[in-house]
Protein backbone atom coordinates (compact mmCIF):
# COMPACT_ATOMS: atom_id res chain seq x y z
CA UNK A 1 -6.38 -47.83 5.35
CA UNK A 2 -4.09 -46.01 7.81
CA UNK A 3 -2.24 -42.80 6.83
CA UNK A 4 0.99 -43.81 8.59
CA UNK A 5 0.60 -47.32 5.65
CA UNK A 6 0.92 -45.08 2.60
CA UNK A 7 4.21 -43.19 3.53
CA UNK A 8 7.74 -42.88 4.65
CA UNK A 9 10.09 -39.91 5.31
CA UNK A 10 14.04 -39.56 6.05
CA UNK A 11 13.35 -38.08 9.44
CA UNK A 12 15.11 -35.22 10.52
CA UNK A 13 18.38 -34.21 11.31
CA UNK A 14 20.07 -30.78 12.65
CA UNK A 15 21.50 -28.51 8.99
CA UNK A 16 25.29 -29.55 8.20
CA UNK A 17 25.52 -27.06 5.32
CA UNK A 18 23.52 -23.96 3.73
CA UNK A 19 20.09 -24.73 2.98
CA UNK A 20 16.66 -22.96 1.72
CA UNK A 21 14.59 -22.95 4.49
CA UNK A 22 10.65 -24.03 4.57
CA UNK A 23 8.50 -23.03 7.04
CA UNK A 24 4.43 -22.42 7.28
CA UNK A 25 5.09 -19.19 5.31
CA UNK A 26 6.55 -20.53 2.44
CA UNK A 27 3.44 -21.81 1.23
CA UNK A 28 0.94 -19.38 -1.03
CA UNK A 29 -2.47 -20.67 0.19
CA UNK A 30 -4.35 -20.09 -2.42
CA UNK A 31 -2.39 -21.91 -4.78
CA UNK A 32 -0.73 -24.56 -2.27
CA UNK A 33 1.99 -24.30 -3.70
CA UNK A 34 5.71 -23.48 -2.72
CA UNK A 35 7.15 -20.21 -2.80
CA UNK A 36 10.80 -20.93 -3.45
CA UNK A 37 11.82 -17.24 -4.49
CA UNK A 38 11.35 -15.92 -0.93
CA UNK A 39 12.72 -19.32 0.36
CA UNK A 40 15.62 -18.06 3.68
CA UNK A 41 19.39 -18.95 2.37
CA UNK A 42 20.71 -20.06 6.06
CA UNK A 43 23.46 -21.44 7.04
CA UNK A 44 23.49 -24.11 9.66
CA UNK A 45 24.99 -21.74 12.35
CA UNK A 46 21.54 -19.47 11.46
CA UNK A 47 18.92 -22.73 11.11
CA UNK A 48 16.50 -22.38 14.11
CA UNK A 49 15.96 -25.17 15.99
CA UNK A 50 12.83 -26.02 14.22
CA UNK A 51 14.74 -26.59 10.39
CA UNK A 52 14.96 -30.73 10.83
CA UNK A 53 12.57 -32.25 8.37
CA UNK A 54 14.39 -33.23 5.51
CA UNK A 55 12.64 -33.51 2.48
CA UNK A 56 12.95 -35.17 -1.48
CA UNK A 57 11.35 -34.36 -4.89
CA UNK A 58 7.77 -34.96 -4.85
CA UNK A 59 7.56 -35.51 -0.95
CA UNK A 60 4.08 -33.51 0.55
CA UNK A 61 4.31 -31.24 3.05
CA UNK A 62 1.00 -31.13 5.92
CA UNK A 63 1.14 -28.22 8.64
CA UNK A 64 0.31 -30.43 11.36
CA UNK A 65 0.19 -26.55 13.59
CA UNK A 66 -3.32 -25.09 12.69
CA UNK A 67 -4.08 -27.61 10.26
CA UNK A 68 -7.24 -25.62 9.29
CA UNK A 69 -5.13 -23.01 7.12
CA UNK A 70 -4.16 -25.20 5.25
CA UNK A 71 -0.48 -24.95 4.79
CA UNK A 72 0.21 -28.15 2.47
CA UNK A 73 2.07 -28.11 -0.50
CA UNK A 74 4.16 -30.54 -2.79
CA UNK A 75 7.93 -30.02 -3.12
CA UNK A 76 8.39 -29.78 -6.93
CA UNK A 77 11.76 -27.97 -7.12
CA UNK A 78 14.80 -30.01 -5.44
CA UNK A 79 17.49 -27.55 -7.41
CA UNK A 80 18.91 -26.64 -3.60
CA UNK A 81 19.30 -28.40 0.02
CA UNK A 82 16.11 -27.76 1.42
CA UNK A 83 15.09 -28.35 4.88
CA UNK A 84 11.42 -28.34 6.52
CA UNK A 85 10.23 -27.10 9.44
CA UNK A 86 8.85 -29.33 12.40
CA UNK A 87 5.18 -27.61 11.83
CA UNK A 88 5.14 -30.16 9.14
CA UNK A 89 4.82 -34.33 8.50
CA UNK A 90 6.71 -34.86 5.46
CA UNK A 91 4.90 -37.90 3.42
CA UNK A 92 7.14 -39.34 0.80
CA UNK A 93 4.90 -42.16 -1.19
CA UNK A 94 4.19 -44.11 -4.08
CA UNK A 95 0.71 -42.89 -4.31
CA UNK A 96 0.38 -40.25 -7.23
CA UNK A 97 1.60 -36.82 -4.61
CA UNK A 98 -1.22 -34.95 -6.52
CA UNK A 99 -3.52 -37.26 -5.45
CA UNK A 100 -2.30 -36.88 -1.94
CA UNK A 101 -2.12 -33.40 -1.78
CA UNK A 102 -5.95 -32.98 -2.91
CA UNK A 103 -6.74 -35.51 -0.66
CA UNK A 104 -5.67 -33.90 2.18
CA UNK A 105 -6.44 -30.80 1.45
CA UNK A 106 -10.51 -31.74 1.37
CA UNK A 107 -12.46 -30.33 4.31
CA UNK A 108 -13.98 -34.35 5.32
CA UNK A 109 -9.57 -34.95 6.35
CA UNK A 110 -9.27 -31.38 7.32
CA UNK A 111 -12.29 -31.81 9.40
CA UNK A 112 -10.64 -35.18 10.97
CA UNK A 113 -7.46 -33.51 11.53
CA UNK A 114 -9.17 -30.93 13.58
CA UNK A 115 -10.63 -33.05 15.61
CA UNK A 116 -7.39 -34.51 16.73
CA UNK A 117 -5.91 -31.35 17.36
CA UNK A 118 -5.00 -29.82 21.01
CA UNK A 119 -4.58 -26.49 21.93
CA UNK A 120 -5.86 -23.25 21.51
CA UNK A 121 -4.60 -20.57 20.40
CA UNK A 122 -2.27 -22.97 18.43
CA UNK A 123 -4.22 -26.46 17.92
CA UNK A 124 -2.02 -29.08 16.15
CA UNK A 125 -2.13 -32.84 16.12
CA UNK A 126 0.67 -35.21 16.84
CA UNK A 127 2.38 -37.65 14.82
CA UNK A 128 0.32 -40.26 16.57
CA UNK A 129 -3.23 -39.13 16.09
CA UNK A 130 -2.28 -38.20 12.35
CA UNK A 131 -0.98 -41.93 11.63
CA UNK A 132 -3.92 -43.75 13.06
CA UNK A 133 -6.44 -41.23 10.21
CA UNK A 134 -7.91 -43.21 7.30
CA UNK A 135 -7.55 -42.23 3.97
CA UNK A 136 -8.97 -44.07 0.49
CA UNK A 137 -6.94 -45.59 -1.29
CA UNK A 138 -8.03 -46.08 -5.39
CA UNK A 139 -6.17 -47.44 -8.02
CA UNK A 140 -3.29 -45.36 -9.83
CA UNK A 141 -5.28 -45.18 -12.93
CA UNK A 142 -8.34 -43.86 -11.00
CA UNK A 143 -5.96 -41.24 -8.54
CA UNK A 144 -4.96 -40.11 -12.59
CA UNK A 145 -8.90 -39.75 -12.96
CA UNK A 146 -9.31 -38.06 -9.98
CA UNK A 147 -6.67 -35.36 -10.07
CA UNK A 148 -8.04 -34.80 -13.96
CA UNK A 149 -11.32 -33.77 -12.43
CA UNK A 150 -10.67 -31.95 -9.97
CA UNK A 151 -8.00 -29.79 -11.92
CA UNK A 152 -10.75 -29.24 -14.60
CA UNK A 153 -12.99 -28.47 -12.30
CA UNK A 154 -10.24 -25.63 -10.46
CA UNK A 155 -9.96 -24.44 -14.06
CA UNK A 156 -14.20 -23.56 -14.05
CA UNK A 157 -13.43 -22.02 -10.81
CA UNK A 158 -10.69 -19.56 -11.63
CA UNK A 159 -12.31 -18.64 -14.99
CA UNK A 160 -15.54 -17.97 -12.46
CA UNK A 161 -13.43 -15.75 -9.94
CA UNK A 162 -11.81 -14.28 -12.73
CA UNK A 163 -14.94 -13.35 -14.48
CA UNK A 164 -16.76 -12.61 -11.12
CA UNK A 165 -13.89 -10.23 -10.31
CA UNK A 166 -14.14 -8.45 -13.53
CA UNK A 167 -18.03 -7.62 -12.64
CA UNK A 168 -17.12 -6.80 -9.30
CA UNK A 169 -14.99 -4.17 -10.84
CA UNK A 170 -17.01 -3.17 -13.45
CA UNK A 171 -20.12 -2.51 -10.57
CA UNK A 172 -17.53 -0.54 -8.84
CA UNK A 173 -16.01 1.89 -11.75
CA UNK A 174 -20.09 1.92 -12.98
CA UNK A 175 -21.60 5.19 -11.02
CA UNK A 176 -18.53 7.01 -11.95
CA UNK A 177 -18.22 6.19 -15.37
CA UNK A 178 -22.08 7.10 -15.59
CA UNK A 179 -21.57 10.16 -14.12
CA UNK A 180 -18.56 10.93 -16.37
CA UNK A 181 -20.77 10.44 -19.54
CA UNK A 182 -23.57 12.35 -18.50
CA UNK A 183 -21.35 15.26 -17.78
CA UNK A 184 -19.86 14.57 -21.09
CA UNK A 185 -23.14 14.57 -22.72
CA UNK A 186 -24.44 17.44 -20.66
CA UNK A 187 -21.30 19.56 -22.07
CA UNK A 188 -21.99 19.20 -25.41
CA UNK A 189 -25.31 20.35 -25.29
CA UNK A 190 -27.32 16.81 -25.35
CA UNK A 191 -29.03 16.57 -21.83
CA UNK A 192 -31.04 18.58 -21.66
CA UNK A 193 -32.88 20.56 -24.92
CA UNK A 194 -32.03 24.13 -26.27
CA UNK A 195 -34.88 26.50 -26.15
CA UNK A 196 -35.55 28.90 -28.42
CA UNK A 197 -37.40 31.18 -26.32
CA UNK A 198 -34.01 31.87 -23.54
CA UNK A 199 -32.22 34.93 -23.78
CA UNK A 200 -29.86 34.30 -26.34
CA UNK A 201 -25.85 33.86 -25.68
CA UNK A 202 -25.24 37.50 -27.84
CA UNK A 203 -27.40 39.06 -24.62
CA UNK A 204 -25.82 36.90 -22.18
CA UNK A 205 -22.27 38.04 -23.47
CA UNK A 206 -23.63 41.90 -23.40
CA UNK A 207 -24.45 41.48 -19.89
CA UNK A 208 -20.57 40.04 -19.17
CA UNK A 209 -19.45 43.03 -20.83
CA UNK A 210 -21.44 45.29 -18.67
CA UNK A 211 -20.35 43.20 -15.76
CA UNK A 212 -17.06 43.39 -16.74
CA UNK A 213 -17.03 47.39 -17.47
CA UNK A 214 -18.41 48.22 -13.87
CA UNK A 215 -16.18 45.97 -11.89
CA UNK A 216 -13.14 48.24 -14.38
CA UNK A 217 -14.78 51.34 -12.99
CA UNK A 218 -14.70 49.96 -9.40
CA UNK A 219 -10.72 48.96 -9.67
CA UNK A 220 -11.74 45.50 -9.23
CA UNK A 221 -10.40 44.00 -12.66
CA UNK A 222 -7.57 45.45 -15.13
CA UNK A 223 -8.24 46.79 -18.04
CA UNK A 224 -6.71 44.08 -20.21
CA UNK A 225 -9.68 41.78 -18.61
CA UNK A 226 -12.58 43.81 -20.61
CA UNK A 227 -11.91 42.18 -23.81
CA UNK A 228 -13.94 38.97 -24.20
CA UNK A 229 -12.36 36.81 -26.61
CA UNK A 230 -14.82 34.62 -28.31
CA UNK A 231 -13.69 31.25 -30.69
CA UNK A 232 -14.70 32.58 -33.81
CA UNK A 233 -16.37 29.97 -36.86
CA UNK A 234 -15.62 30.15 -41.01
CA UNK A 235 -18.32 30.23 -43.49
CA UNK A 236 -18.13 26.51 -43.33
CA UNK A 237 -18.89 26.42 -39.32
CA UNK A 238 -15.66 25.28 -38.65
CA UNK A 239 -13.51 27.10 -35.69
CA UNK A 240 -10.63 29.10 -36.52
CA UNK A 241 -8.89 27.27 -33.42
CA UNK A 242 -9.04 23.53 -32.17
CA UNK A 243 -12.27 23.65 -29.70
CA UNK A 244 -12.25 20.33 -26.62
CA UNK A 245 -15.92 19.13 -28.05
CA UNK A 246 -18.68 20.06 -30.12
CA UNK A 247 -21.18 22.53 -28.88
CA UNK A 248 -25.12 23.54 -30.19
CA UNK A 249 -25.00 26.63 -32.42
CA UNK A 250 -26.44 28.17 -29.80
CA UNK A 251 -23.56 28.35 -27.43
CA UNK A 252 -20.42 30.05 -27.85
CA UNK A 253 -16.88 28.82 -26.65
CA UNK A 254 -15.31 31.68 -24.28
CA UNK A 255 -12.02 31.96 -22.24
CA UNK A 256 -12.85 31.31 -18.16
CA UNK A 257 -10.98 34.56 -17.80
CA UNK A 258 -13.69 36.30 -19.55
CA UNK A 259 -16.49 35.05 -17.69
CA UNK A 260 -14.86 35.28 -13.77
CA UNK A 261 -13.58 38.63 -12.03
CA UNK A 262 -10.83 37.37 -10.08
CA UNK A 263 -8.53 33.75 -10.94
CA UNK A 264 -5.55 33.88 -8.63
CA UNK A 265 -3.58 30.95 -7.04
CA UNK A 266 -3.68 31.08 -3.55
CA UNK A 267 -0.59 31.91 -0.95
CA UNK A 268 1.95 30.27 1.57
CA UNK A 269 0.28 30.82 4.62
CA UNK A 270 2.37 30.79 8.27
CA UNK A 271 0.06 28.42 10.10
CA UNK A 272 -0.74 27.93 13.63
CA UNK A 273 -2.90 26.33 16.04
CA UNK A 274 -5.20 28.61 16.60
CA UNK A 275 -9.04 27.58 14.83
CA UNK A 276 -10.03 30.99 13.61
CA UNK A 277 -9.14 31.59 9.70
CA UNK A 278 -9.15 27.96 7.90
CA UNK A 279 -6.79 27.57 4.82
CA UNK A 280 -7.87 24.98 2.29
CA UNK A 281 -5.75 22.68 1.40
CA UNK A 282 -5.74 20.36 -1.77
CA UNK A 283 -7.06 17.60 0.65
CA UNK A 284 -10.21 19.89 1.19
CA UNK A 285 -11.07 19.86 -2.09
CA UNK A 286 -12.22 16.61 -2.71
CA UNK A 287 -14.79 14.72 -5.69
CA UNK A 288 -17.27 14.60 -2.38
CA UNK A 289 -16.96 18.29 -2.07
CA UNK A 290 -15.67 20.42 0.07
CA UNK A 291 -14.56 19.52 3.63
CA UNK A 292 -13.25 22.50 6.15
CA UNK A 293 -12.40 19.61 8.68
CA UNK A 294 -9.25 18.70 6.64
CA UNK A 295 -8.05 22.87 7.20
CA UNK A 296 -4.77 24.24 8.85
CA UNK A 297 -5.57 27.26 10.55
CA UNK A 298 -3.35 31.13 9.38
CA UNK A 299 -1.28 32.37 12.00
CA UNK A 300 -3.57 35.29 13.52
CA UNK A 301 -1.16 37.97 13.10
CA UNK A 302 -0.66 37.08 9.38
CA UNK A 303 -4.43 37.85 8.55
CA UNK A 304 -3.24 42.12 7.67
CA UNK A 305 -1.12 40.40 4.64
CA UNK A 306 -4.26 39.15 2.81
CA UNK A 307 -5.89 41.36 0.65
CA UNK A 308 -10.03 41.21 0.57
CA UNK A 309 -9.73 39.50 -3.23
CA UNK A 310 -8.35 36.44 -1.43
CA UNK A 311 -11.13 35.61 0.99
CA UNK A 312 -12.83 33.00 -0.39
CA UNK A 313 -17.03 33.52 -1.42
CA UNK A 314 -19.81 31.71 -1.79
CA UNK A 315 -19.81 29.83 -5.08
CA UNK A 316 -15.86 30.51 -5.49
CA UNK A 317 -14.14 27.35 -7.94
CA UNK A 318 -11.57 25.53 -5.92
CA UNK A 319 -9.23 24.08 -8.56
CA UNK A 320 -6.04 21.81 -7.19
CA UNK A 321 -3.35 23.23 -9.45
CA UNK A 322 -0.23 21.19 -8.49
CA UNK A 323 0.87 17.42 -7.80
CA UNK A 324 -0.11 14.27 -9.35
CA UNK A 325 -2.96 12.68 -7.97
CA UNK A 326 -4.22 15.81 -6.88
CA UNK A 327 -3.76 17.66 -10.01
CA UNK A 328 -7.37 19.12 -11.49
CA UNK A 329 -9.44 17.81 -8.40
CA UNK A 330 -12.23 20.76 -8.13
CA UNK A 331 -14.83 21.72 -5.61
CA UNK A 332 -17.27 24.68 -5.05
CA UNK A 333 -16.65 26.47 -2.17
CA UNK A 334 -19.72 26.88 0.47
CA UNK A 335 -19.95 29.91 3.20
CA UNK A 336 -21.94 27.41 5.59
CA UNK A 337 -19.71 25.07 5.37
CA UNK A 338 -17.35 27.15 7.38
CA UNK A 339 -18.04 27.90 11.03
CA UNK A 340 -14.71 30.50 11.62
CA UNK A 341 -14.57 33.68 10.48
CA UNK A 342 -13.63 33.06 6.54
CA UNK A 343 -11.04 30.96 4.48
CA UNK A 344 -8.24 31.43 1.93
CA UNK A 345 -6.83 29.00 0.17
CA UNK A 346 -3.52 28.35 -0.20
CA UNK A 347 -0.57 28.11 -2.79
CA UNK A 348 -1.77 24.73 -4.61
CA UNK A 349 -5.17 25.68 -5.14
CA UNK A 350 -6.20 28.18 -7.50
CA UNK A 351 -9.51 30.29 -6.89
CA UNK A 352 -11.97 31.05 -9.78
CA UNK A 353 -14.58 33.47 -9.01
CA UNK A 354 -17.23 33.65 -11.62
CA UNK A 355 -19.26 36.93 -12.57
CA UNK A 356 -22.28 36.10 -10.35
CA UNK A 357 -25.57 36.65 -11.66
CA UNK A 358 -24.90 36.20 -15.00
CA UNK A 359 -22.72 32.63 -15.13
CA UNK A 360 -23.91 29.58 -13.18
CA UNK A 361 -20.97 28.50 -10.89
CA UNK A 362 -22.28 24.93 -11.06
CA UNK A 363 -21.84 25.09 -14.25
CA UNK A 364 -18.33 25.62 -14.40
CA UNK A 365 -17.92 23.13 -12.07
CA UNK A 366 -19.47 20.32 -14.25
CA UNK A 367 -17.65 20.92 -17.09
CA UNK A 368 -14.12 21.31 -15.63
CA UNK A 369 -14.98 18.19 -13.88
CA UNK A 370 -16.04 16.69 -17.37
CA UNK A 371 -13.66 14.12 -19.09
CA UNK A 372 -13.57 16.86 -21.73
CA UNK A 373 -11.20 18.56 -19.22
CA UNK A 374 -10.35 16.00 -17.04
CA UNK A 375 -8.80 13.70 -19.44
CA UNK A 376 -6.36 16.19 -20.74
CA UNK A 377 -5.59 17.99 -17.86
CA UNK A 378 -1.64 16.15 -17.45
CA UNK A 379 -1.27 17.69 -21.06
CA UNK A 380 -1.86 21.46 -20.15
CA UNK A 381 0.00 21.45 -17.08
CA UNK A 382 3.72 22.47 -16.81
CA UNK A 383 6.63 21.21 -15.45
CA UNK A 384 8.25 17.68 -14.62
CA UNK A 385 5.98 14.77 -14.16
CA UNK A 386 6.26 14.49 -10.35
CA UNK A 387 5.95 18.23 -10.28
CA UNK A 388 3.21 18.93 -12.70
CA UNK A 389 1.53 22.41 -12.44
CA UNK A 390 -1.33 24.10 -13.85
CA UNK A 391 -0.15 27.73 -14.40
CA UNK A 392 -2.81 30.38 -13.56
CA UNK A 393 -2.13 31.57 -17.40
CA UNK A 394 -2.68 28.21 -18.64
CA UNK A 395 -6.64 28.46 -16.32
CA UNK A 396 -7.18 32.10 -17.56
CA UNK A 397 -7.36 30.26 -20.91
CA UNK A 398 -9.06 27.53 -20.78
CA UNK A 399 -11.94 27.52 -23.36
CA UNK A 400 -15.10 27.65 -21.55
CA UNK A 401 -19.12 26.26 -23.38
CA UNK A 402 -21.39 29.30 -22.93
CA UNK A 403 -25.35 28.44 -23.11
CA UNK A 404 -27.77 31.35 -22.08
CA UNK A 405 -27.86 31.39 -18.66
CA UNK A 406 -31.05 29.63 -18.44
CA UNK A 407 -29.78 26.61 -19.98
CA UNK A 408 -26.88 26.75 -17.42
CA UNK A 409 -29.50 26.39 -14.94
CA UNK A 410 -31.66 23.53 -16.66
CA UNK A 411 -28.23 21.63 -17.35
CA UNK A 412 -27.39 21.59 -13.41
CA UNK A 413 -30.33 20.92 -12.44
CA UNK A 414 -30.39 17.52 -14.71
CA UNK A 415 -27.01 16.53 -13.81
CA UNK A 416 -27.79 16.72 -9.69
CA UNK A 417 -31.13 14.85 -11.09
CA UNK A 418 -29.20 12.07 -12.48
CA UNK A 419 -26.46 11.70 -10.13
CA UNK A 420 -29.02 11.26 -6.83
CA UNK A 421 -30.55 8.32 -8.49
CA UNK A 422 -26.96 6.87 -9.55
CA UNK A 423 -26.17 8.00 -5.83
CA UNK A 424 -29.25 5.72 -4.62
CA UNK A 425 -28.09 2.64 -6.47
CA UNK A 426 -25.04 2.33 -4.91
């Protein structure tokens, strides 16, 4: 039968008091439903000229103004005044409204409705055309039936989405949590295997020393910085002080201040305009890598204030040291990645230079980038939560795994291994 034969409405009239206001907005799509919490409280001198429909409990609501959105909904609440906009045909019926609402919400009406419409940028149908559109007309009992189904069969279909969006999420947080557990396993000695025939860690750490003694004789370090400071074990292997992870008895567990000749957080630079000495930012130093494009550029006539220490070398640990969000983000600093003249970095990012030639920058890299660090690393900073810090005391610290130096090397290489082909999944 005809549309127009199943329904009635109290017309419209222009607001006499305050009233909740419904317009195309009001309804959530997805759920057809209305959303009365962010319903306008007008009053009539406010109602625009479009608030006339007035509605009841139960009546459905069909945007007759781009009827392919959608915007149809049943008015379930009647707690205030509420007035419709003209966008809508307001069906009041005895037919079950549930019924209705599904039935005109099915693309074969929608589809019918469409072709009625006129216009273009805003097609709508009229009054008219939508009165003369069939609809079928069952039984109560079976409209009961109906609705049943169909709500069952909604219920499949959010439990789908639901679960579909929960694999969705677990294929994106996958390659990262993968690469988090291989540095994890890396770090405690399980990626790659320990060979007996590498110079052993008791050379490796004479070598430091020797490092360490000649960069003393050449001013470079303090005195205070010779000492190496090694996490010592009982007769029973257990540490004299808690250590992050377990580690092969191969390794030792060192400060990063033993193993690096220069940790310093970088300056306050004046900046300018001028593209000739880059300053790295926290927003250069990203899980990526390193990116010069995102650089300020040092006033020129600043450069005399920075001592040679401070410009940044090849291989040079980037370490974000302030800020949530930021906080413990890392990168490795790369000479041909910069075309100016040099870098420095500046006052949230601290610099750790590593003894080259006897510790494997890369290294370093992977295991403060490990969860081992990275999952802790709110804990050792200082200060207020929206101004967390990591003090350059608190990195001079930081215990530090210490293979021989070939192992270093076989453990990087494994890790850059792994993460290409997780790289080449994605």
């Amino acid at each position: 039968m005809r549309i127009k034969s199943i329904y009635w409405n109290f017309g419209q009239n222009k607001p006499e008091k305050s009233f909740r206001y419904i317009d195309t907005s009001s309804i959530d799509r997805k759920k057809n439903i209305i959303n009365y919490k962010n319903l306008q409280y007008l009053s009539p001198e406010q109602a625009p000229s479009r608030a006339r429909k007035l509605v009841s409990q139960n009546s459905v609501l069909f945007s007759t103004v781009r009827p392919y959105l959608k915007n149809i909904a049943v008015v379930r609440e009647l707690k205030e005044y509420l007035i419709a906009s003209t966008a809508f045909i307001v069906l009041d019926t005895l037919l079950n409204e549930t019924y209705l609402k599904y039935y005109l919400l099915s693309d074969n009406f929608i589809n019918r409705v469409n072709n009625k419409s006129t216009g273009t940028s805003y097609p709508a149908i009229n009054d008219y055309n939508f009165n003369l559109l069939l609809i079928a007309l069952p039984p109560l009992a079976e409209q009961q039936r109906i609705i049943e189904a169909i709500e069952s069969a909604l219920e499949k279909v959010d439990e789908y989405a639901e679960s579909y969006n929960r694999l969705e999420q677990l294929d994106k947080e996958f390659p990262d949590k993968l690469k988090k557990s291989i540095l994890q396993y890396a770090m405690q000695g399980k990626l790659v295997e320990q060979d007996p025939n590498d110079e052993s860690v008791e050379v490796l750490l004479e070598k430091i020393r020797a490092e360490k003694q000649k960069l003393f004789e050449e001013g470079k370090i303090k005195k205070k910085d010779l000492d190496i400071s090694i996490v010592s074990q009982g007769d029973d292997n257990s540490y004299y002080e808690e250590v992050p992870c377990e580690i092969p008895e191969s390794w030792e567990w060192v400060r990063l201040n033993d193993i690096t000749s220069y940790i310093q957080r970088g300056k306050s630079p004046k900046y300018s305009n001028i593209p000739i000495y880059p300053v790295i930012a926290q927003k250069c130093n990203q899980w990526s890598g390193f990116s010069i494009d995102l650089a300020r550029f040092i006033d020129p006539e600043t450069v005399h204030s920075y001592q040679k220490e401070r410009l940044l070398r090849d291989g040079d640990l980037m370490w974000n040291s302030t800020g949530l969000g930021t906080l413990g983000r890392l990168a490795i600093y790369h000479e041909n990645k910069n075309p100016y003249a040099w870098a420095v970095a500046d006052s949230h990012v601290t610099v750790i230079r590593v003894l080259s030639g006897v510790i494997n920058c890369h290294f370093i890299y992977n295991f403060l980038s490990s969860p081992i660090v990275q999952s802790v690393i709110e804990e050792k900073a200082s200060g207020s939560t929206k101004q967390k810090e990591l003090l350059t005391k608190t990195i001079k610290e930081y215990l530090i795994p210490l293979p021989p130096l070939p192992e270093q090397s076989r453990i990087v290489d494994k890790i850059e291994q792994f993460f290409a082909h997780i790289d080449a999944l994605i």
